[in-house]
PDB file of N, CA and C in Angstrom:
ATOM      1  N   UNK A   1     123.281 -41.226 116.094  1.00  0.00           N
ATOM      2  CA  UNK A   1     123.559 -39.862 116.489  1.00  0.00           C
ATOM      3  C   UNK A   1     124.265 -39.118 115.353  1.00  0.00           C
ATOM      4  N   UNK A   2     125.288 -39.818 114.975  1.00  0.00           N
ATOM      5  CA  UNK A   2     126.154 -38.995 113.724  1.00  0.00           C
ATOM      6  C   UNK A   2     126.000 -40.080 112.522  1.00  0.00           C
ATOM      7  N   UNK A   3     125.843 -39.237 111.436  1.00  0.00           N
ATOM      8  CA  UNK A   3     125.727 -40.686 110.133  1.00  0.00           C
ATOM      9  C   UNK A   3     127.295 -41.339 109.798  1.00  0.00           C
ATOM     10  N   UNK A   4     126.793 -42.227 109.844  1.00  0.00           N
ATOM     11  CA  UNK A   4     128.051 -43.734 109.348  1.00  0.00           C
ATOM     12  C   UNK A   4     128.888 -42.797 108.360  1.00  0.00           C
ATOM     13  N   UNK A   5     128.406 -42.495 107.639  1.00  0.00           N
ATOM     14  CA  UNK A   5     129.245 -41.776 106.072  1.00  0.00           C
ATOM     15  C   UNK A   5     130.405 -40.679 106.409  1.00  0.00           C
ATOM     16  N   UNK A   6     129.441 -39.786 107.242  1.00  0.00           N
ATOM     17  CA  UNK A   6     130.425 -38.520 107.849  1.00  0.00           C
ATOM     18  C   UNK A   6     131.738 -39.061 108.448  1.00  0.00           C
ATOM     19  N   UNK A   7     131.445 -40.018 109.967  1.00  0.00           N
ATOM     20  CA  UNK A   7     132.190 -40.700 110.610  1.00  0.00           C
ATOM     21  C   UNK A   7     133.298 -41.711 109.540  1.00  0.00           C
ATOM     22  N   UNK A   8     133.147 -42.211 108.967  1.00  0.00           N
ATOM     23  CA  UNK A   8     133.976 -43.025 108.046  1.00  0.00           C
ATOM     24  C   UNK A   8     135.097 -41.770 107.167  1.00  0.00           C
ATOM     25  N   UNK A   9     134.429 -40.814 106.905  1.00  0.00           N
ATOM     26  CA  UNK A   9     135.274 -39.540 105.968  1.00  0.00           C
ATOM     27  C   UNK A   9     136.327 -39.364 107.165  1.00  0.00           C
ATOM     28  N   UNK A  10     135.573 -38.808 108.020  1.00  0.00           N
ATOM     29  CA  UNK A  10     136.466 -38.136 109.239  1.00  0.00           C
ATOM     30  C   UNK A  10     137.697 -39.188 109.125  1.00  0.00           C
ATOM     31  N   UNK A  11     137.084 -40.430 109.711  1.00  0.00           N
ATOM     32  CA  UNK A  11     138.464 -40.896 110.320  1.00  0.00           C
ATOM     33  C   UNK A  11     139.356 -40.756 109.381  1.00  0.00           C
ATOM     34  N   UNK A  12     138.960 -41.597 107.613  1.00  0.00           N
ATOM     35  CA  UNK A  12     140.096 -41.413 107.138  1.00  0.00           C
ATOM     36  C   UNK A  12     140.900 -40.550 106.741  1.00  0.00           C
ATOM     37  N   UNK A  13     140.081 -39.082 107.036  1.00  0.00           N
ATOM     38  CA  UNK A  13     141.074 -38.197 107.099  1.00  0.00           C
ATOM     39  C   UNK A  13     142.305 -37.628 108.010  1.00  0.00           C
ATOM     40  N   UNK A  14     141.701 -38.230 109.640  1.00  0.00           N
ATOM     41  CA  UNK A  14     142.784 -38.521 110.217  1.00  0.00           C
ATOM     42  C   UNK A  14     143.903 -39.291 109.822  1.00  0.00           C
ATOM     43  N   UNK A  15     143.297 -40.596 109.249  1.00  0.00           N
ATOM     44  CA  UNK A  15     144.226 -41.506 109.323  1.00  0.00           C
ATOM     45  C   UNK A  15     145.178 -40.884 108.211  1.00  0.00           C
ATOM     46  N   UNK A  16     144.871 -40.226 107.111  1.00  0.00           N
ATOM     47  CA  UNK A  16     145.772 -39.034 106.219  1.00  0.00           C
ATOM     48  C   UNK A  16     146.836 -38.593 107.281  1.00  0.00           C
ATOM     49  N   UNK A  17     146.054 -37.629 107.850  1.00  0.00           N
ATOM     50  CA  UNK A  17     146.799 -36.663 108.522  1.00  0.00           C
ATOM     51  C   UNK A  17     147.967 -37.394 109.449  1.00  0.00           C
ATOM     52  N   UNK A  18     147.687 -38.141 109.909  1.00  0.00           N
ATOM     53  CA  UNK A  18     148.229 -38.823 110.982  1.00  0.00           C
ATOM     54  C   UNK A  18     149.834 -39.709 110.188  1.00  0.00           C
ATOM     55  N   UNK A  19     149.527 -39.720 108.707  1.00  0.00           N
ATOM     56  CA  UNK A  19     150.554 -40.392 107.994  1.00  0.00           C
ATOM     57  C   UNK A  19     151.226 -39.319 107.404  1.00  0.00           C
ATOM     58  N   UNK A  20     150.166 -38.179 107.018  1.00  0.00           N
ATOM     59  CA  UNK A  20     151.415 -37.110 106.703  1.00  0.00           C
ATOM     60  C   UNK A  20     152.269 -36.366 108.021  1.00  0.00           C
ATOM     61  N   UNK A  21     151.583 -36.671 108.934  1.00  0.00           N
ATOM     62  CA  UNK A  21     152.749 -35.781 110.424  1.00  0.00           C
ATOM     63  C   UNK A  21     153.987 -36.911 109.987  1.00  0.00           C
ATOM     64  N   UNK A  22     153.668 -38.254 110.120  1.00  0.00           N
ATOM     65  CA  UNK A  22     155.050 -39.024 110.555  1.00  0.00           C
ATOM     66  C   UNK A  22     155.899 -38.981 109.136  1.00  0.00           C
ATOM     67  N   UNK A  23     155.253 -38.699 107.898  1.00  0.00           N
ATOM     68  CA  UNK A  23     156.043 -38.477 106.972  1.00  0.00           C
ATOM     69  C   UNK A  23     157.075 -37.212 107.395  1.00  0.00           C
ATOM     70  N   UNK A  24     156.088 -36.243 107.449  1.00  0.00           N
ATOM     71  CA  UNK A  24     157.021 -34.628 107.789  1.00  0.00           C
ATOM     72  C   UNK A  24     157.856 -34.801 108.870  1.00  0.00           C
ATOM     73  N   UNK A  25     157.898 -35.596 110.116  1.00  0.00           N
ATOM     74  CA  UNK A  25     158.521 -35.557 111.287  1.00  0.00           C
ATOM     75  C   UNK A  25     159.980 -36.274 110.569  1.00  0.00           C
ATOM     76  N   UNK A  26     159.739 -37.359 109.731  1.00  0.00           N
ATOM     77  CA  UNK A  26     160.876 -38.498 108.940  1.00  0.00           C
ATOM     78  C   UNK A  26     161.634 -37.394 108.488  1.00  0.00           C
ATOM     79  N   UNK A  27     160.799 -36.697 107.118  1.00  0.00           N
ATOM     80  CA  UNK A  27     161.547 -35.417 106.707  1.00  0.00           C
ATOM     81  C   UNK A  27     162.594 -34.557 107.144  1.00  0.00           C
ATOM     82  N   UNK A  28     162.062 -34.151 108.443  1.00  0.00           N
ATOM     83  CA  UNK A  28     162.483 -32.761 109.241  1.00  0.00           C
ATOM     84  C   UNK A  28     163.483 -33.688 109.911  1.00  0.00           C
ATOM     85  N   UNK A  29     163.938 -34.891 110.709  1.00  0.00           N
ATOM     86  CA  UNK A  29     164.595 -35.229 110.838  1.00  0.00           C
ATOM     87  C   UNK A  29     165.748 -35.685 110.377  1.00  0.00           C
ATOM     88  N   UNK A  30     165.878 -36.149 108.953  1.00  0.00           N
ATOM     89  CA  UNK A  30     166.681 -36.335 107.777  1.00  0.00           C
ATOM     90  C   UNK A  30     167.140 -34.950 107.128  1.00  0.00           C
ATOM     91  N   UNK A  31     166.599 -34.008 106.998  1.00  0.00           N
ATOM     92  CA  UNK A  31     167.288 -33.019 106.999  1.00  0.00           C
ATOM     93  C   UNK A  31     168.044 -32.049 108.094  1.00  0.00           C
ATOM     94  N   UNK A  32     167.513 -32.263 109.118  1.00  0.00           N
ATOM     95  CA  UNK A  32     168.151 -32.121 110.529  1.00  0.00           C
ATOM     96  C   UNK A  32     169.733 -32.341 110.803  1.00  0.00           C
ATOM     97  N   UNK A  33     169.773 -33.761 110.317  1.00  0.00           N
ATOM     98  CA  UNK A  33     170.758 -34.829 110.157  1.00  0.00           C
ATOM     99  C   UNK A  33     171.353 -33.920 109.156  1.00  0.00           C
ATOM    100  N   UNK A  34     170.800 -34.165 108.150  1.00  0.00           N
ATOM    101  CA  UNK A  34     171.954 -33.474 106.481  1.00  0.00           C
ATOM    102  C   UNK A  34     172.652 -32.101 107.021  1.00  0.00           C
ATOM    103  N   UNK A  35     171.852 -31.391 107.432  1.00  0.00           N
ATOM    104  CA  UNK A  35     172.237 -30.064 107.873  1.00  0.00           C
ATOM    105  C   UNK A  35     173.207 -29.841 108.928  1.00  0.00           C
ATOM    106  N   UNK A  36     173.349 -30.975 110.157  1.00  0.00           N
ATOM    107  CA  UNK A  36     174.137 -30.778 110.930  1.00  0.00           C
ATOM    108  C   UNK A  36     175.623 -31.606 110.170  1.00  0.00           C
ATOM    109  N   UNK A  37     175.464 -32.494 109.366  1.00  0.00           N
ATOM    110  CA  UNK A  37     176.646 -33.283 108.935  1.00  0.00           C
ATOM    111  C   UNK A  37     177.182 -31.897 108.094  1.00  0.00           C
ATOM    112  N   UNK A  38     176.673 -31.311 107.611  1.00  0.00           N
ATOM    113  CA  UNK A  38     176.951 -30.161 105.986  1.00  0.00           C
ATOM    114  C   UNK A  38     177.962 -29.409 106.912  1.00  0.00           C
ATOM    115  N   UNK A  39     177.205 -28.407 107.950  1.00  0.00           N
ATOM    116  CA  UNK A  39     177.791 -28.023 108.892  1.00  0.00           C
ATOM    117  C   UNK A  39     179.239 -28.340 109.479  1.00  0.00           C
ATOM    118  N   UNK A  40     178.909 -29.412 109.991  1.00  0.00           N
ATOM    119  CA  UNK A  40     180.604 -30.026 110.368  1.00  0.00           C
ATOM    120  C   UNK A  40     181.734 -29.893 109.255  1.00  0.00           C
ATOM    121  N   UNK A  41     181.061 -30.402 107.699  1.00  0.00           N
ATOM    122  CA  UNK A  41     181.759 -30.655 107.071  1.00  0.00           C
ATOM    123  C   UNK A  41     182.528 -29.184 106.813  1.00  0.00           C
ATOM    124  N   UNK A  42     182.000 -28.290 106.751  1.00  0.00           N
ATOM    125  CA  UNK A  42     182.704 -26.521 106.517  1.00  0.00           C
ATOM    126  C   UNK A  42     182.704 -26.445 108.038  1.00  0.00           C
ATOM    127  N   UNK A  43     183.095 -26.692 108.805  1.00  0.00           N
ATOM    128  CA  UNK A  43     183.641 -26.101 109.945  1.00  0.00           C
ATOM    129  C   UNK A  43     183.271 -25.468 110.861  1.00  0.00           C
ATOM    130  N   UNK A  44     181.663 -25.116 110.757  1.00  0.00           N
ATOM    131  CA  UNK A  44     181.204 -24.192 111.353  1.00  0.00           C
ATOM    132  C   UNK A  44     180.590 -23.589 112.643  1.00  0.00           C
ATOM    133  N   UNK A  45     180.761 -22.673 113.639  1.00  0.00           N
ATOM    134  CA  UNK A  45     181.418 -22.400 114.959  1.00  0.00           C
ATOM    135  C   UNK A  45     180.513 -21.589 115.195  1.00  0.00           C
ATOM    136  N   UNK A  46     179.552 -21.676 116.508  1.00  0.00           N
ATOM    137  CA  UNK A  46     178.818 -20.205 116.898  1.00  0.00           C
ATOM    138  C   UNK A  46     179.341 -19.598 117.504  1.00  0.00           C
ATOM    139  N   UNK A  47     179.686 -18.062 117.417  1.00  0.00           N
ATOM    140  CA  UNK A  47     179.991 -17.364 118.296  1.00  0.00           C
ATOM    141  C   UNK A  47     178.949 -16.658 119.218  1.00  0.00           C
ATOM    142  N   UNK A  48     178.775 -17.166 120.049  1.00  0.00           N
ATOM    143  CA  UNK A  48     177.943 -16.928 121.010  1.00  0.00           C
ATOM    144  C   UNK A  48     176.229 -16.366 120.453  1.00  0.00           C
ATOM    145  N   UNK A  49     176.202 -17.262 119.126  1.00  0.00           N
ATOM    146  CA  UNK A  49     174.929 -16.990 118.583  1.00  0.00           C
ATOM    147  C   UNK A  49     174.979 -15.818 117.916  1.00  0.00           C
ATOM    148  N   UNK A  50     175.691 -14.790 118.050  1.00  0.00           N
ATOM    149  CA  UNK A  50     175.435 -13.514 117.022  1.00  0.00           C
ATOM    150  C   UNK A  50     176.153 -13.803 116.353  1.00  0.00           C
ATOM    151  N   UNK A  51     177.192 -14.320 115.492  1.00  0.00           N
ATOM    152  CA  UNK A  51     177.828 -14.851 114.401  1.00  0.00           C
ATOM    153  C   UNK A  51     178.316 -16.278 114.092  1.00  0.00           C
ATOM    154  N   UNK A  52     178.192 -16.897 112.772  1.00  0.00           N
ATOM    155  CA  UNK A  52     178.751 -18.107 112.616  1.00  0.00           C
ATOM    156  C   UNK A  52     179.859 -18.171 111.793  1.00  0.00           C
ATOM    157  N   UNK A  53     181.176 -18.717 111.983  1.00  0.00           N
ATOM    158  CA  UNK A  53     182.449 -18.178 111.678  1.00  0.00           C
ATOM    159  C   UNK A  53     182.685 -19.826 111.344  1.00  0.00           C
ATOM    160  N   UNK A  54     183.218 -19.991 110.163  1.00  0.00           N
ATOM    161  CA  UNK A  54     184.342 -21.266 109.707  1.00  0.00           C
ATOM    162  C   UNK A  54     185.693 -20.649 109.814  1.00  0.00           C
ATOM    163  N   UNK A  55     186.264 -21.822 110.009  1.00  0.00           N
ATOM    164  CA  UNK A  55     187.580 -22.330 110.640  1.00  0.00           C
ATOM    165  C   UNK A  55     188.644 -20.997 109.525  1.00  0.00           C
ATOM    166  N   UNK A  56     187.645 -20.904 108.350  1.00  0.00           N
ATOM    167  CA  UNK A  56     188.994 -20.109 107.324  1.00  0.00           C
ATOM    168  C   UNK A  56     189.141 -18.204 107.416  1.00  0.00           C
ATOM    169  N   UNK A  57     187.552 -17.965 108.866  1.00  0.00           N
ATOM    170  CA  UNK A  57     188.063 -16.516 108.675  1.00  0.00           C
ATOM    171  C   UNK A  57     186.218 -15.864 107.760  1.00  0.00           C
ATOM    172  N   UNK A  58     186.057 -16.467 107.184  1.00  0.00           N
ATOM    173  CA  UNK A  58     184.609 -15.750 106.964  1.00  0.00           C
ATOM    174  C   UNK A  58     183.729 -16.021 107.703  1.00  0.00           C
ATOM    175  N   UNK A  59     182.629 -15.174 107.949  1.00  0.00           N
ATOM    176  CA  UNK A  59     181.436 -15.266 108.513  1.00  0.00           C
ATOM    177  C   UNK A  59     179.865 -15.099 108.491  1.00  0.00           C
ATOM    178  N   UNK A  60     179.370 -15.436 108.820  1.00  0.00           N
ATOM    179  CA  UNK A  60     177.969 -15.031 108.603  1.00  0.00           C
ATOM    180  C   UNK A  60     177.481 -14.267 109.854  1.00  0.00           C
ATOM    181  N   UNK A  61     176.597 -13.327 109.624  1.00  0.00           N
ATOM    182  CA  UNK A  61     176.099 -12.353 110.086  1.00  0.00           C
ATOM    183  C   UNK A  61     175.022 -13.220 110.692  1.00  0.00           C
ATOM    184  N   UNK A  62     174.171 -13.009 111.883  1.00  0.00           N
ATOM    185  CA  UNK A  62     172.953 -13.898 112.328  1.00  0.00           C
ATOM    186  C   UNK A  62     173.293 -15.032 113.143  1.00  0.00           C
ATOM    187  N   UNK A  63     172.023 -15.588 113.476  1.00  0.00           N
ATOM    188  CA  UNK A  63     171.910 -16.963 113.782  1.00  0.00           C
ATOM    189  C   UNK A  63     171.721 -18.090 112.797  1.00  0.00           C
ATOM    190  N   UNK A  64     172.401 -19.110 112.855  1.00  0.00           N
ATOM    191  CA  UNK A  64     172.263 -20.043 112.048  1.00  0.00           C
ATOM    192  C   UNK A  64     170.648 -20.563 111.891  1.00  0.00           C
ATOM    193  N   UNK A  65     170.327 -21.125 112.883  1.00  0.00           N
ATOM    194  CA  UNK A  65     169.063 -21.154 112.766  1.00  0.00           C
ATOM    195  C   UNK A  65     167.850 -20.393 112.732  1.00  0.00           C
ATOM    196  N   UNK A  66     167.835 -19.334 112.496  1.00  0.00           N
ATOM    197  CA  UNK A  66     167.014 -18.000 112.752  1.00  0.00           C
ATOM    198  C   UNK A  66     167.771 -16.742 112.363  1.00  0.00           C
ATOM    199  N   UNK A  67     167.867 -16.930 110.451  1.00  0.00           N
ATOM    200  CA  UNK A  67     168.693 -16.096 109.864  1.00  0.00           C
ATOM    201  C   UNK A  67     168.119 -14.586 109.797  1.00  0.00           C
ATOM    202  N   UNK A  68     166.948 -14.943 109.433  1.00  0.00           N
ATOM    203  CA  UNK A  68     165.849 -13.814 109.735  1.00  0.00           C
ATOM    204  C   UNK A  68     165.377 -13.558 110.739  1.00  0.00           C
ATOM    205  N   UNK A  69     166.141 -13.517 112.221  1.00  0.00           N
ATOM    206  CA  UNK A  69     165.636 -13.645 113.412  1.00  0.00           C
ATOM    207  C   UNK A  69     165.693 -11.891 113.770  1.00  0.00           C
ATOM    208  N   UNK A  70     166.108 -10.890 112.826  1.00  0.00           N
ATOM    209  CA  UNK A  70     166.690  -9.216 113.561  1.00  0.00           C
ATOM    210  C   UNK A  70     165.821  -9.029 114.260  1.00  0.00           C
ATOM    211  N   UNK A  71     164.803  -8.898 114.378  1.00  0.00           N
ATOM    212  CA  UNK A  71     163.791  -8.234 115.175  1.00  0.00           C
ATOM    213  C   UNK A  71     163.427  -8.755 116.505  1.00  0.00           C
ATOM    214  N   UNK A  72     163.938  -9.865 116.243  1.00  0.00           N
ATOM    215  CA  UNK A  72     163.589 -10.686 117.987  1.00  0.00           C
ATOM    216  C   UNK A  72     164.846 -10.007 118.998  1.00  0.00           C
ATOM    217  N   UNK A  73     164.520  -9.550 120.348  1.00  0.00           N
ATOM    218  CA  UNK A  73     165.177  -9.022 120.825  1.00  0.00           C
ATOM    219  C   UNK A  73     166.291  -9.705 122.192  1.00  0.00           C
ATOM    220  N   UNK A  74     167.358  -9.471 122.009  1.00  0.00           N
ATOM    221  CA  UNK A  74     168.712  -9.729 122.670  1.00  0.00           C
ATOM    222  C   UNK A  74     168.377 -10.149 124.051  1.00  0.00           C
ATOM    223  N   UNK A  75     168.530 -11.294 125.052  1.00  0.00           N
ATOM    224  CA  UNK A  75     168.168 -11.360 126.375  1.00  0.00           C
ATOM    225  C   UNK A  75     169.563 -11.334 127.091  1.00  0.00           C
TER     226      UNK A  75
END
């Protein structure tokens, strides 16, 4: 029905794909990690999501995670 050749490409291109998700998932998790330890390490506090404030008095404007988030709207 389908030629041997095609079928053999395909899969191993899954089998690619399928090794680069669990690479990127390893990734995104290890930096996940780095990012929340970094965090702790400066002190840093949401205020109810519209600002992130360390312990010394400065702040950041935004959401930490969604710095570029202005346009999404307030619920």
């Amino acid at each position: 029905m389908y030629d041997p050749v095609v079928l053999n490409i395909l899969e191993k291109n899954v089998k690619d794909l399928q090794e680069q998700l669990v690479n990127a998932n390893k990734r995104i998790k290890r930096l996940t990690d780095d990012n929340y330890k970094l965090r702790r390490e400066i002190e840093l506090v949401k205020d109810n999501g519209k600002r992130i404030i360390n312990d010394k008095g400065s702040a950041w404007i935004g959401d930490a995670e969604m710095p570029d988030a202005g346009h999404l709207k307030d619920e």
